[in-house]
Protein backbone atom coordinates (compact mmCIF):
# COMPACT_ATOMS: atom_id res chain seq x y z
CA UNK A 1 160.11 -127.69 -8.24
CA UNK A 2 156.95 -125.30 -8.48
CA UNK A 3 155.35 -128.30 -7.21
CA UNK A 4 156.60 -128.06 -4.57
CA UNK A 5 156.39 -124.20 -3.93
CA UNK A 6 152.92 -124.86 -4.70
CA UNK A 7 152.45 -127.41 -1.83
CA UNK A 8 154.34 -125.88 1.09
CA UNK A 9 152.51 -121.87 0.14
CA UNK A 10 149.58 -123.80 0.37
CA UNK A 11 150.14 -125.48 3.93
CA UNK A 12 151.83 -121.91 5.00
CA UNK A 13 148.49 -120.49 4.34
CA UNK A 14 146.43 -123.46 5.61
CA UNK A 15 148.28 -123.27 8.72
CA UNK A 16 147.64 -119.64 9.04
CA UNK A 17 144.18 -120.21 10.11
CA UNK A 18 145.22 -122.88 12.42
CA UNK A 19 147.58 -120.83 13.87
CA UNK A 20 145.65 -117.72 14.35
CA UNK A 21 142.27 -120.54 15.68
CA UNK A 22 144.59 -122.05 18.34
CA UNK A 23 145.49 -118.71 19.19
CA UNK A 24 141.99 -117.31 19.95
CA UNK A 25 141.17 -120.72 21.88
CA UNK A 26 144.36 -120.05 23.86
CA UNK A 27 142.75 -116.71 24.92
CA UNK A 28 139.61 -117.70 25.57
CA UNK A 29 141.05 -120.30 28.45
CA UNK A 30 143.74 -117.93 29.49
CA UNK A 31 140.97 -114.92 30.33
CA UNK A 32 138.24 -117.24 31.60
CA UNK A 33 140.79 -118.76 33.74
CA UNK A 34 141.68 -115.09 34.82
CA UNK A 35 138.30 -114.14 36.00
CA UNK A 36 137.03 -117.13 37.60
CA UNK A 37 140.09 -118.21 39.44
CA UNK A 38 139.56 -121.55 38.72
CA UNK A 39 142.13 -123.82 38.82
CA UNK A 40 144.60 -124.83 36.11
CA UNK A 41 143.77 -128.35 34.81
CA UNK A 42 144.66 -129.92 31.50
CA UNK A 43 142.01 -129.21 29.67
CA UNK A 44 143.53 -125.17 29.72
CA UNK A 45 146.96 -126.67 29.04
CA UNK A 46 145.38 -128.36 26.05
CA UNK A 47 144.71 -124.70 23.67
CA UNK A 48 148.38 -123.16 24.42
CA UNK A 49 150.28 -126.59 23.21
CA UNK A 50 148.19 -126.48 19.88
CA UNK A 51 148.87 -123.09 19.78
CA UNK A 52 152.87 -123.64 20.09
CA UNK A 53 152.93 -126.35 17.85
CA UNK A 54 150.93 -124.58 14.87
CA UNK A 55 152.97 -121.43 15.23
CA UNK A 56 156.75 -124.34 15.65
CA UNK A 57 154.50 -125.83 11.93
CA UNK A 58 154.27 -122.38 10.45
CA UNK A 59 157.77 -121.48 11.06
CA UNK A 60 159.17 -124.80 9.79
CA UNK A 61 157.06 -124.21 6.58
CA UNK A 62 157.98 -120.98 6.47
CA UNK A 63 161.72 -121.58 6.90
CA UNK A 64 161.20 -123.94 4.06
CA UNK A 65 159.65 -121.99 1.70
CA UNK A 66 162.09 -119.08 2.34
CA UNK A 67 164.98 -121.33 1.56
CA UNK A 68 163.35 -123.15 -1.60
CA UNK A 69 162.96 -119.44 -3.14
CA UNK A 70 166.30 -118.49 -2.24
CA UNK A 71 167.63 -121.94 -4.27
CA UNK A 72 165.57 -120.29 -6.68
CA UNK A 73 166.63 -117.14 -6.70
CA UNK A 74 162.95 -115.88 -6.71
CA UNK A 75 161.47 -112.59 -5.07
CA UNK A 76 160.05 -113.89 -1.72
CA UNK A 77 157.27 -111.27 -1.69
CA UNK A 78 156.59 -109.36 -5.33
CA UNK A 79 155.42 -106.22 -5.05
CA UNK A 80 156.14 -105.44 -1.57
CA UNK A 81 158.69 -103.43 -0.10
CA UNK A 82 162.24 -105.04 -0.04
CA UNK A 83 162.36 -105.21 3.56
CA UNK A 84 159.00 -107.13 4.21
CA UNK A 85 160.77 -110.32 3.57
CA UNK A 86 162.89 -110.00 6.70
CA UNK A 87 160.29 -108.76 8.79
CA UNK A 88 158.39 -111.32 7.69
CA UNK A 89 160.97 -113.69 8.70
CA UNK A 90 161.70 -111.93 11.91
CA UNK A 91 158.42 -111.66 13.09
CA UNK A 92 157.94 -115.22 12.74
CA UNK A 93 160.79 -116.36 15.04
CA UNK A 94 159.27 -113.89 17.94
CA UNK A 95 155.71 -115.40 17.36
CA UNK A 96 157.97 -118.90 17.89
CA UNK A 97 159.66 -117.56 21.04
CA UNK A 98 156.83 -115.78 22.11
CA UNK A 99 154.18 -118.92 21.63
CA UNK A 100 157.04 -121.04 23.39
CA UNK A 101 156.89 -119.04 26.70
CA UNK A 102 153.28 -119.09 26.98
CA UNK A 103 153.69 -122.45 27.07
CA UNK A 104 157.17 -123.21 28.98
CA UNK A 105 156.07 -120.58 31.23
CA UNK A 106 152.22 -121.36 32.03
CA UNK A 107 153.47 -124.97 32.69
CA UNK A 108 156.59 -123.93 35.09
CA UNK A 109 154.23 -121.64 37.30
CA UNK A 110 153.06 -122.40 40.52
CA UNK A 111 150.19 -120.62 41.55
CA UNK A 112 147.18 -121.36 39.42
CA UNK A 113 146.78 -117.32 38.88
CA UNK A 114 150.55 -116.65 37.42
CA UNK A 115 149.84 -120.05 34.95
CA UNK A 116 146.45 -118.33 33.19
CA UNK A 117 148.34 -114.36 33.35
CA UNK A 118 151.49 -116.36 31.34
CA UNK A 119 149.25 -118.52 29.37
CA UNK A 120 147.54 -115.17 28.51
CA UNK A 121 149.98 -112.54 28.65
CA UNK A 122 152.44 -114.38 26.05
CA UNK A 123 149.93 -115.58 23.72
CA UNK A 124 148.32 -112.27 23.41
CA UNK A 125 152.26 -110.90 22.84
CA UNK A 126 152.59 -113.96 19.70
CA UNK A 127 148.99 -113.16 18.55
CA UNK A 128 150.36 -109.18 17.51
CA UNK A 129 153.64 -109.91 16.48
CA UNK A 130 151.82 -112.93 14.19
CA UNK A 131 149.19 -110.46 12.82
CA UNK A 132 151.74 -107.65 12.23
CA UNK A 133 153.51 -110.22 10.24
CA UNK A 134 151.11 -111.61 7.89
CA UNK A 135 150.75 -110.32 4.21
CA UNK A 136 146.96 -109.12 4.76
CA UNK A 137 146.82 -108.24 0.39
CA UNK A 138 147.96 -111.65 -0.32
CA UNK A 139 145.15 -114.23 -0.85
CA UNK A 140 143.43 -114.87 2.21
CA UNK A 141 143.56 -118.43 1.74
CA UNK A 142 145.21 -120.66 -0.96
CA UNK A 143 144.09 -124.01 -1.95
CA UNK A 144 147.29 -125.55 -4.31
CA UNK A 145 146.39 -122.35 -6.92
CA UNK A 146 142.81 -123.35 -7.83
């Protein structure tokens, strides 16, 4: 069973940088869209659905992980205070929903401005909620405990 601890911590924190990557490519469409008022094509859809489904990965291994520790009966986050755990948790489910509306909501606009302020405006929102929720004095990046 540590194993596979091991594994999934690993991917969480692999998929952190993914997560947080997407994010910043999301962004970088969203604002350039903004101030060129270009129109929406794919190629700007392209960033936000890579950003949803990284941020839908990282709360499926995160929901994961948090239930093989509580099987385990092991401390989700030593050292920290008790109630990190839940915002942890929390936090992660509004990055979800928030990462989901920049997408649901970019798509179901009309007008090629409201799709890149949506894109933008909800990403940005999942970006801070994401960053407020990651354990910054945790190792910046695991690789399977080496």
């Amino acid at each position: 069973m540590a194993t596979l601890y091991v594994i999934l911590l690993t991917l969480h924190n692999i998929n952190r940088w993914l997560v947080l990557l997407a994010g910043v490519w999301a962004l970088f469409r969203g604002f350039s869209g903004l101030s060129s008022g270009r129109a929406f094509v794919a190629a700007d859809r392209r960033p936000v659905v890579a950003f949803v489904g990284t941020v839908s990965l990282q709360l499926v291994l995160g929901l994961l992980l948090y239930g093989f520790l509580g099987a385990q009966n092991i401390q989700v986050f030593a050292g920290a205070r008790p109630s990190f755990q839940w915002e942890h948790l929390g936090l992660g489910v509004l990055a979800a929903v928030f990462a989901t509306l920049a997408s649901a909501l970019s798509k179901r606009a009309v007008a090629n401005p409201a799709k890149f302020r949506a894109m933008t405006l909800w990403t940005v929102l999942s970006l801070v909620v994401a960053l407020a929720g990651i354990p910054w004095w945790r190792p910046l990046l695991r690789f399977f405990n080496l």
